[in-house]
PDB file of N, CA and C in Angstrom:
ATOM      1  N   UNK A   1     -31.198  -4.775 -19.200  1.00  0.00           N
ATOM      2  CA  UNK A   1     -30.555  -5.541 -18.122  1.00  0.00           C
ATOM      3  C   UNK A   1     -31.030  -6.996 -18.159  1.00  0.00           C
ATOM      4  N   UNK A   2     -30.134  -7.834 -18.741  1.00  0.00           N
ATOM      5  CA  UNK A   2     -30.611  -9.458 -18.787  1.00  0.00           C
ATOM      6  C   UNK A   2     -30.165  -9.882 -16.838  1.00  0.00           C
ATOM      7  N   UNK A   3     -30.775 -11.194 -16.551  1.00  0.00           N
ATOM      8  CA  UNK A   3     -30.323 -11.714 -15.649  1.00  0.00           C
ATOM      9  C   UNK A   3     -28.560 -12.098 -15.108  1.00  0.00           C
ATOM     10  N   UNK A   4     -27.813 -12.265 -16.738  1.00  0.00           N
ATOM     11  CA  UNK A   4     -26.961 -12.380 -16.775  1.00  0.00           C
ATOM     12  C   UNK A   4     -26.172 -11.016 -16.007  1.00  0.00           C
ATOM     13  N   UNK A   5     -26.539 -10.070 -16.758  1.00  0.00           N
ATOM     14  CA  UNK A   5     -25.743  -9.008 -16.372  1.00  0.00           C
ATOM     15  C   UNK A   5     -25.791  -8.734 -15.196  1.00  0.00           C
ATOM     16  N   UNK A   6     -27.111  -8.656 -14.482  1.00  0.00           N
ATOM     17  CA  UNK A   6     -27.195  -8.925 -13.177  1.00  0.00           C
ATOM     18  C   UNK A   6     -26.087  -9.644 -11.833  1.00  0.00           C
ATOM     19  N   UNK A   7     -26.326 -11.085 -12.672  1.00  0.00           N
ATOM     20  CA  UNK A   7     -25.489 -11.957 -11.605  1.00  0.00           C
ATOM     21  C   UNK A   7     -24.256 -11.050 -11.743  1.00  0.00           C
ATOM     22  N   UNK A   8     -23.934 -10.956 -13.250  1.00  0.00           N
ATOM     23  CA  UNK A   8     -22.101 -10.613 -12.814  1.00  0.00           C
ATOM     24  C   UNK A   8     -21.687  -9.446 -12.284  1.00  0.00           C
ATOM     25  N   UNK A   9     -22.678  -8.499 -12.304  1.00  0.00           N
ATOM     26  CA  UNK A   9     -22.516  -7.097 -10.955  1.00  0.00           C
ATOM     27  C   UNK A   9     -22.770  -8.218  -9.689  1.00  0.00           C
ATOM     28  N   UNK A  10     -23.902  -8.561  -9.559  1.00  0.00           N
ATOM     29  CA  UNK A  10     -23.468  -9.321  -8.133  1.00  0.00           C
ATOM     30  C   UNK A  10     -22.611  -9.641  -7.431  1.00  0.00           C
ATOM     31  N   UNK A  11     -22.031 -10.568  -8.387  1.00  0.00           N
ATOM     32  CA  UNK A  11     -20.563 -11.293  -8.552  1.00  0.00           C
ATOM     33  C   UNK A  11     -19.493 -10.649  -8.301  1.00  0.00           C
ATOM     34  N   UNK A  12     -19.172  -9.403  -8.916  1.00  0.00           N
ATOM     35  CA  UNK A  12     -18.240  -8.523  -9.065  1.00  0.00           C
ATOM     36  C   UNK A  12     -18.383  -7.090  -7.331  1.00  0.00           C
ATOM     37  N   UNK A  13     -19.428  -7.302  -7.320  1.00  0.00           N
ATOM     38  CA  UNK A  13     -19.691  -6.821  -5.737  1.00  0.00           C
ATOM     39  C   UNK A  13     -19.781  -7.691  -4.602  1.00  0.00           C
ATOM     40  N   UNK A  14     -19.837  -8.570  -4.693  1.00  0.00           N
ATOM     41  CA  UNK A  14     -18.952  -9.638  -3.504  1.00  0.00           C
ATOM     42  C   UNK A  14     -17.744  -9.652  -3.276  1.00  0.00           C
ATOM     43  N   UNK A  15     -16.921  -9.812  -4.446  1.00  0.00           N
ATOM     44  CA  UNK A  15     -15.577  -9.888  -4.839  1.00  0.00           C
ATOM     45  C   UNK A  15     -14.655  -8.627  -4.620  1.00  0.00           C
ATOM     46  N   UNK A  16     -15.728  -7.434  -4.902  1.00  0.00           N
ATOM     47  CA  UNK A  16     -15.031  -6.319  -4.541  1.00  0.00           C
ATOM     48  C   UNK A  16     -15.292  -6.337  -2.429  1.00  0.00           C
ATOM     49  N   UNK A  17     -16.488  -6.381  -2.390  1.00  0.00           N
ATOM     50  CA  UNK A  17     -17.162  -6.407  -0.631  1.00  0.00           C
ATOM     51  C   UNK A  17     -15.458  -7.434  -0.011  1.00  0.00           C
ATOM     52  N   UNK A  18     -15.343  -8.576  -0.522  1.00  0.00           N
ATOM     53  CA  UNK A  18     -14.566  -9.695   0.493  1.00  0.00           C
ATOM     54  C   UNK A  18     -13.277  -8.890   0.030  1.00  0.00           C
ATOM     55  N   UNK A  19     -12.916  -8.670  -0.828  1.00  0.00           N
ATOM     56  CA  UNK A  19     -11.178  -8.260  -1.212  1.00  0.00           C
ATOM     57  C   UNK A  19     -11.286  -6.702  -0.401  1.00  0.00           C
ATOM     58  N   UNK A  20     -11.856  -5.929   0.184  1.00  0.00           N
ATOM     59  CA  UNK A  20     -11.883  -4.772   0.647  1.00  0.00           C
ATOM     60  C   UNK A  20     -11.766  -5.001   2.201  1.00  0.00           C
ATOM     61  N   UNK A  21     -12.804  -6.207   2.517  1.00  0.00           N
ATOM     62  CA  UNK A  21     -12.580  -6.764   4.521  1.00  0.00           C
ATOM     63  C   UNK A  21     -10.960  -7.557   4.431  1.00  0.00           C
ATOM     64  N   UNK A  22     -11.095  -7.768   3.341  1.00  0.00           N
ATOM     65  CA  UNK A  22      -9.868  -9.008   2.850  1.00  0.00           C
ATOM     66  C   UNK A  22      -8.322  -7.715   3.557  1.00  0.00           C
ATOM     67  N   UNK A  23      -8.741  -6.712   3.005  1.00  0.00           N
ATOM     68  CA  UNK A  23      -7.708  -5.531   2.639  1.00  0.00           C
ATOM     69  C   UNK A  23      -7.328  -5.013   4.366  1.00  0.00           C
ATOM     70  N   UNK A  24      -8.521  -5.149   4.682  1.00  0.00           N
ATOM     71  CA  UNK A  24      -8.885  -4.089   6.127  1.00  0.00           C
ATOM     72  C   UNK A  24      -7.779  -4.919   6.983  1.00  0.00           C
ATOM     73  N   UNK A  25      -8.574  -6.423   6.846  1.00  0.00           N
ATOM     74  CA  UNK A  25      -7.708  -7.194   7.876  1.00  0.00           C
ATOM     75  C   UNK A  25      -6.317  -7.587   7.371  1.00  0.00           C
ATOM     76  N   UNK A  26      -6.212  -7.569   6.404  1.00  0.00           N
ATOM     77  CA  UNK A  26      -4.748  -8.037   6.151  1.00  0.00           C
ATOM     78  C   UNK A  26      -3.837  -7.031   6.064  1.00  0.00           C
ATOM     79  N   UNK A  27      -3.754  -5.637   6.086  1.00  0.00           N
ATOM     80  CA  UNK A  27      -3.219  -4.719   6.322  1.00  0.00           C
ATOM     81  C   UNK A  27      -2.639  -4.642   7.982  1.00  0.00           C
ATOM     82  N   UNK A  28      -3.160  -4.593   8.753  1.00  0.00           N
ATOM     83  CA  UNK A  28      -3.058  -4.927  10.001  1.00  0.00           C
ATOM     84  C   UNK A  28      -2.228  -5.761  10.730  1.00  0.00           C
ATOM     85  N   UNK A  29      -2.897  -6.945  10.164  1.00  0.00           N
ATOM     86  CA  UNK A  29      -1.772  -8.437  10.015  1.00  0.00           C
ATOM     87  C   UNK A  29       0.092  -8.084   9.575  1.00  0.00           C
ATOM     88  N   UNK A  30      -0.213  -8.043   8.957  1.00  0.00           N
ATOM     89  CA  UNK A  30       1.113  -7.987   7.647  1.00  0.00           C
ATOM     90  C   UNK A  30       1.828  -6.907   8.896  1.00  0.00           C
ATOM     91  N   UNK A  31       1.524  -5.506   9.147  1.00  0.00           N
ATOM     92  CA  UNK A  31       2.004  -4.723   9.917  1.00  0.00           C
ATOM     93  C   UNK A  31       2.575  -5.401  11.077  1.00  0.00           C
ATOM     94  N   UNK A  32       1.775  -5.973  11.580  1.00  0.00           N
ATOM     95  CA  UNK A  32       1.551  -6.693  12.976  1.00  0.00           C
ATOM     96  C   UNK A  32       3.194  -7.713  12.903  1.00  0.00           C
ATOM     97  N   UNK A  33       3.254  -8.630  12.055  1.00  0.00           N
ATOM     98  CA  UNK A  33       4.392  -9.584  11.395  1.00  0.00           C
ATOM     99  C   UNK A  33       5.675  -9.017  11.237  1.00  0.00           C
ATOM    100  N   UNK A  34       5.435  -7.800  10.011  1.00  0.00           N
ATOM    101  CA  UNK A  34       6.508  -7.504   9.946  1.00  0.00           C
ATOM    102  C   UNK A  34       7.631  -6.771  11.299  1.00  0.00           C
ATOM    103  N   UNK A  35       6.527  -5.932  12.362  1.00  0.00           N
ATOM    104  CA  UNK A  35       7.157  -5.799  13.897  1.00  0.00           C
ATOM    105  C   UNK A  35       7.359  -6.967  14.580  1.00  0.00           C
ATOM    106  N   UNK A  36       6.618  -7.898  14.499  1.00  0.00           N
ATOM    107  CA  UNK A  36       7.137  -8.958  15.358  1.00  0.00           C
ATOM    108  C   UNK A  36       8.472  -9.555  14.878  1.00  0.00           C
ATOM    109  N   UNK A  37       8.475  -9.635  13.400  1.00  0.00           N
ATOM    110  CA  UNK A  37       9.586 -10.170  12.629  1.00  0.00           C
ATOM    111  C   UNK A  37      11.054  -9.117  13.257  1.00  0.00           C
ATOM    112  N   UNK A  38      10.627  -7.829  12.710  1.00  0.00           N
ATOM    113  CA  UNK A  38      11.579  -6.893  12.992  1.00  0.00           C
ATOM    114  C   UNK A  38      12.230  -6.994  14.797  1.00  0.00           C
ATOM    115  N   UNK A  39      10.932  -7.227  15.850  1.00  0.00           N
ATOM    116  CA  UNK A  39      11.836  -7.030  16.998  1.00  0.00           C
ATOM    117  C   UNK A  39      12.391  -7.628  17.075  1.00  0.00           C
ATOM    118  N   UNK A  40      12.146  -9.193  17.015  1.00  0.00           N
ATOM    119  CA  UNK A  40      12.491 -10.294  17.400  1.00  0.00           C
ATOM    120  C   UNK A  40      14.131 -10.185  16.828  1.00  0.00           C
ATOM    121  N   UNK A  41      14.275  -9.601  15.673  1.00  0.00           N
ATOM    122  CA  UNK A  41      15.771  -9.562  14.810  1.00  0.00           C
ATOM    123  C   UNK A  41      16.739  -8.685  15.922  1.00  0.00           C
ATOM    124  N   UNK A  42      15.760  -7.399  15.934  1.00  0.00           N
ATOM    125  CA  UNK A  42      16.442  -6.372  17.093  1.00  0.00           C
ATOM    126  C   UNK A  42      16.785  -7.249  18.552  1.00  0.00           C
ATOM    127  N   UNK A  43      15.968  -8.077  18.902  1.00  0.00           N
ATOM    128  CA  UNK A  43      16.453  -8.522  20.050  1.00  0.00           C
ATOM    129  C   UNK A  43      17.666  -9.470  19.855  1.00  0.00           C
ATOM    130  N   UNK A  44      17.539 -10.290  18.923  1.00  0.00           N
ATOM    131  CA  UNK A  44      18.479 -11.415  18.983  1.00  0.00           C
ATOM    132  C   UNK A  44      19.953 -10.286  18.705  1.00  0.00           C
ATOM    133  N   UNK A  45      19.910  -9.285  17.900  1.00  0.00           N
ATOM    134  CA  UNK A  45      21.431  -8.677  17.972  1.00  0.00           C
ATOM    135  C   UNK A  45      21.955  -8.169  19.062  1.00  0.00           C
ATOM    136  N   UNK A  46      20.860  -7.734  20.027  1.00  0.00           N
ATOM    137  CA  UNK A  46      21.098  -7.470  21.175  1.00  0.00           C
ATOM    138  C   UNK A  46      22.001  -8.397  22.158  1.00  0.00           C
ATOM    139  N   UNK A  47      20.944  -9.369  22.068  1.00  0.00           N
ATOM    140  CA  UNK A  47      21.541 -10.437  22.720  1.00  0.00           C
ATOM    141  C   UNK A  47      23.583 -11.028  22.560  1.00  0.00           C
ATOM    142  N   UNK A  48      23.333 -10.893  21.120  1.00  0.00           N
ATOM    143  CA  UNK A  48      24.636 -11.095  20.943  1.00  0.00           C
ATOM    144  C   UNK A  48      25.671 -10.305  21.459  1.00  0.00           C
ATOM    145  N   UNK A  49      25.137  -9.216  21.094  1.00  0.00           N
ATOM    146  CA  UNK A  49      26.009  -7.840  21.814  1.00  0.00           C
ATOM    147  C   UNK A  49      26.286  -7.826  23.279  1.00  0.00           C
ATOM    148  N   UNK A  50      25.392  -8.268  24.121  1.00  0.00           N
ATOM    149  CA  UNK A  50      25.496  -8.997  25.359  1.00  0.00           C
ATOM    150  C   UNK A  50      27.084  -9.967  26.416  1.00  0.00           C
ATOM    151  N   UNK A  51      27.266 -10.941  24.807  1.00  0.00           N
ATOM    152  CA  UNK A  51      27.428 -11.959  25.024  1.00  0.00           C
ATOM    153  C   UNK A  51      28.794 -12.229  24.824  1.00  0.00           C
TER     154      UNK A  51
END
């Protein structure tokens, strides 16, 4: 095990650690968007239907 090899597991376990919180929260998000996106569509046809 040189130092080298070291850092780049380090490296490669940060990268995996942030892209995994990265994952947690952006899963959520994205969900979150695509309903807001989606009602907001549902409402405006509504509206029209209304009108």
């Amino acid at each position: 095990m040189d130092t080298q090899d070291l850092v780049t597991i380090g490296i490669a376990l940060i990268v995996a650690c942030v892209a995994f919180v990265h994952i947690i929260y952006v899963i959520p998000l994205a969900l979150f968007l695509i309903f807001l996106i989606w009602a907001t569509s549902d409402d405006v046809k509504q509206r029209r239907r209304r009108e």
